[in-house]
Protein backbone atom coordinates (compact mmCIF):
# COMPACT_ATOMS: atom_id res chain seq x y z
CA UNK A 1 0.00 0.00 0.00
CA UNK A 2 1.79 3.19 -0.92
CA UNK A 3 1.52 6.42 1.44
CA UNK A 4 -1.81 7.72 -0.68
CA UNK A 5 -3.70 4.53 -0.01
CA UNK A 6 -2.31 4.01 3.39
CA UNK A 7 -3.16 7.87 4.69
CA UNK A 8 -6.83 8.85 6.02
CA UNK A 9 -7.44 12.74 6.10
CA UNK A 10 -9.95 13.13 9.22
CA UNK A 11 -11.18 16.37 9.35
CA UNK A 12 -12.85 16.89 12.34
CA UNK A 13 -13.53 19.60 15.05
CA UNK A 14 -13.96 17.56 18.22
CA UNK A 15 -11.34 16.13 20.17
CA UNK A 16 -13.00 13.59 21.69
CA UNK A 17 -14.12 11.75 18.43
CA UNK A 18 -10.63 12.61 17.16
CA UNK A 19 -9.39 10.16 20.04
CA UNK A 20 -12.28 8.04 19.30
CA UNK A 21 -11.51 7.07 16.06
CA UNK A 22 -7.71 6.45 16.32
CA UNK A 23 -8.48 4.57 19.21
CA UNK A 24 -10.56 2.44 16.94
CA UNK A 25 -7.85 2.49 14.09
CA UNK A 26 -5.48 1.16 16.30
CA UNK A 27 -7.91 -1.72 18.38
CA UNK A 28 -8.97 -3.15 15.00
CA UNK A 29 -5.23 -3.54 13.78
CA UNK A 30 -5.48 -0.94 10.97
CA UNK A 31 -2.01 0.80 10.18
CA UNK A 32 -3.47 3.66 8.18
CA UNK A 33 -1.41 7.27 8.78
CA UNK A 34 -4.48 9.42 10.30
CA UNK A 35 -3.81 12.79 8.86
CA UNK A 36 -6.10 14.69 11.36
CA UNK A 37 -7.01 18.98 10.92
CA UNK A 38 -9.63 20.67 12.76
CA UNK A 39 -11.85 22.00 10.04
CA UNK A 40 -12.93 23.06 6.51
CA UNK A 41 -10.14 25.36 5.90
CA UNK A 42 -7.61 23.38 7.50
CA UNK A 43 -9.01 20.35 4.64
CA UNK A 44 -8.64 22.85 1.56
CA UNK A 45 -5.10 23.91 2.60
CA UNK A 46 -4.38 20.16 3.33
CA UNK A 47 -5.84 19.08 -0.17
CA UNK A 48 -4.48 21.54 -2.30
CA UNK A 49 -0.83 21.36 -0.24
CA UNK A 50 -0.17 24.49 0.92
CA UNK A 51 1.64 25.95 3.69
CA UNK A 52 1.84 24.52 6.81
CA UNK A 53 1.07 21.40 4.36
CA UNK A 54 3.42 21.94 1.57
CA UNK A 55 5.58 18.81 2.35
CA UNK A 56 4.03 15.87 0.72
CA UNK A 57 6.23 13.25 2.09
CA UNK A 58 4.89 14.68 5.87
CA UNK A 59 1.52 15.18 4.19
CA UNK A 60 0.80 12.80 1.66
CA UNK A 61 -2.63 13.19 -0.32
CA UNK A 62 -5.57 11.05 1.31
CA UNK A 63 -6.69 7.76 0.12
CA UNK A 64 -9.75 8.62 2.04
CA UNK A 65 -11.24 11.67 3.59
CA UNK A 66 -13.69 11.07 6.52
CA UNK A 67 -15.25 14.64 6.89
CA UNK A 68 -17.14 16.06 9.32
CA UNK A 69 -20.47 18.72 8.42
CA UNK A 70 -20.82 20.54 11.13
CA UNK A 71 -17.11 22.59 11.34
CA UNK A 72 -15.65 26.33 12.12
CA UNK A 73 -14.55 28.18 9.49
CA UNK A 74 -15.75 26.08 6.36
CA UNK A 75 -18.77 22.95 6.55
CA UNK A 76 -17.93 19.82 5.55
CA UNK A 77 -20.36 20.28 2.74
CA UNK A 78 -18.50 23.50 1.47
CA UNK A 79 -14.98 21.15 1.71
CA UNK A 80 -17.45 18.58 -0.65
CA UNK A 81 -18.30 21.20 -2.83
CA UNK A 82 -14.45 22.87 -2.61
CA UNK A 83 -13.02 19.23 -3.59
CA UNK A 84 -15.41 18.09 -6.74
CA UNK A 85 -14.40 21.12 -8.33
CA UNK A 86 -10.91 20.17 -8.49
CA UNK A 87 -8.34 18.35 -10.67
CA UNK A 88 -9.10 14.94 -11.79
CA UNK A 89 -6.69 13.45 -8.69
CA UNK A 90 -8.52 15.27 -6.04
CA UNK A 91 -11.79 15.29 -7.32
CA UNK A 92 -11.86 11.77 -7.41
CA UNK A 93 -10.55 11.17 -3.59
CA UNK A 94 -13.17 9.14 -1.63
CA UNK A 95 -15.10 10.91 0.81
CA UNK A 96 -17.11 9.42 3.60
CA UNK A 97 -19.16 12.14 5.60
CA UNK A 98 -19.23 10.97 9.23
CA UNK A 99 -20.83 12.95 11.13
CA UNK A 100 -23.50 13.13 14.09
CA UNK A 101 -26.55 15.17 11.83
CA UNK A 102 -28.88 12.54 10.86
CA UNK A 103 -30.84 15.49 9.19
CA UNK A 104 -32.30 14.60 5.94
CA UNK A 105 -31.33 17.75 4.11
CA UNK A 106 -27.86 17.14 4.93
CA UNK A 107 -27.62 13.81 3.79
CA UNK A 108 -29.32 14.66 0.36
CA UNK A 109 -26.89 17.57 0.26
CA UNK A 110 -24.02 15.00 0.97
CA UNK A 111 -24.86 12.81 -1.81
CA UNK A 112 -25.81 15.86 -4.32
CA UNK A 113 -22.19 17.34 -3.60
CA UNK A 114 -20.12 13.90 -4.26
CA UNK A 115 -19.87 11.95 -1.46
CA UNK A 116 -19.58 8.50 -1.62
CA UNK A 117 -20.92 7.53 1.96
CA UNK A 118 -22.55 9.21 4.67
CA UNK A 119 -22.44 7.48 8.08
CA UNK A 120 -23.79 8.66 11.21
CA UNK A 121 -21.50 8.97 14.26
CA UNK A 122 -22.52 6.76 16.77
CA UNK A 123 -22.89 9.31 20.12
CA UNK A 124 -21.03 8.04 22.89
CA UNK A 125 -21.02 5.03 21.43
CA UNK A 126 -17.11 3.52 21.32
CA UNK A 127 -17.73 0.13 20.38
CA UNK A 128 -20.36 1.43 17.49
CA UNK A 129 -16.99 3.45 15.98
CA UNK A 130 -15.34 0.24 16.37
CA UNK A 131 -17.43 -1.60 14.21
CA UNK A 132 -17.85 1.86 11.71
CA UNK A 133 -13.99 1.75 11.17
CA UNK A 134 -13.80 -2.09 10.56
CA UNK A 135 -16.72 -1.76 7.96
CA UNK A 136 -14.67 1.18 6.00
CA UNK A 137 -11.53 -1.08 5.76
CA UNK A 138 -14.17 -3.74 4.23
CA UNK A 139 -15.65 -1.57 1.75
CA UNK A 140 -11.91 -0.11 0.41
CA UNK A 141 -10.83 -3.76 -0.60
C-alpha cells in the first residue's frame, strides 16, 4: 500500500471523536497514517498542499477523507463542494461524511455534492466506531 492509499485525512472539530476514532484504528489492527485537521479550511489547505502542508512526504494526499459537516470556518459540505471542483486526482478522492446530523437535508446535500458515503456517528457510542472503522476497511478492498 503506498503512502496515498495508506493515509486517512480526518477532518474533524472535536477532540473527543478525534481520540475516538484512532483509538478504533489502532484496536482493530489498521495501520493507516491518520492525517487529522480541525476544520474546513484546514481540509482545503491540506488538499491543495499548501503551507503549513506543503511537504508531501509529511503530508501525503488522502486515500480517504472522513469529513465532518458541522465545522468552524468552512462545513464539511463546502470542503465537498471545494473538492469536486478540483483536478481529476482530487476530485476523485473518496469521501465518507461521518458525522453526528442525521438530518435529511444534509444527507441529500451529501450525496448531491459527491460523497460517496454518509455514516452517522454513533454518540457516545465507542464500540459502534469500532465496528464503523472495521466496515470502511471492508468496503476499500
Amino acid at each position: 500500500m503506498n503512502a496515498a492509499q495508506n493515509t486517512v485525512l480526518v477532518v474533524e472539530d472535536d477532540s473527543n471523536d478525534v481520540l475516538l476514532l484512532q483509538r478504533a484504528f489502532r484496536k482493530g489492527g489498521l495501520t493507516h497514517l491518520l492525517q487529522i485537521v480541525q476544520d474546513g479550511e484546514e481540509a482545503i489547505l491540506y488538499l491543495s498542499g499548501e503551507a503549513p502542508f506543503n511537504d508531501r512526504a509529511k503530508y501525503p494526499l488522502p486515500g480517504l477523507m472522513l469529513l465532518d459537516l458541522k465545522m468552524p470556518r468552512k462545513s464539511g459540505l463546502e470542503v465537498l463542494d471545494w473538492l469536486r471542483k478540483q483536478s481529476e486526482e482530487l476530485k476523485s478522492l473518496p469521501v465518507i461524511v461521518l458525522t453526528s446530523s442525521r438530518l435529511t437535508e444534509d444527507v441529500d446535500r451529501a450525496y448531491a455534492l459527491g460523497a460517496n458515503s454518509y455514516m452517522a456517528k454513533p454518540s457516545g457510542n465507542y464500540e459502534g466506531l469500532a465496528e464503523m472503522v472495521k466496515n470502511l476497511e471492508k468496503n476499500r478492498r
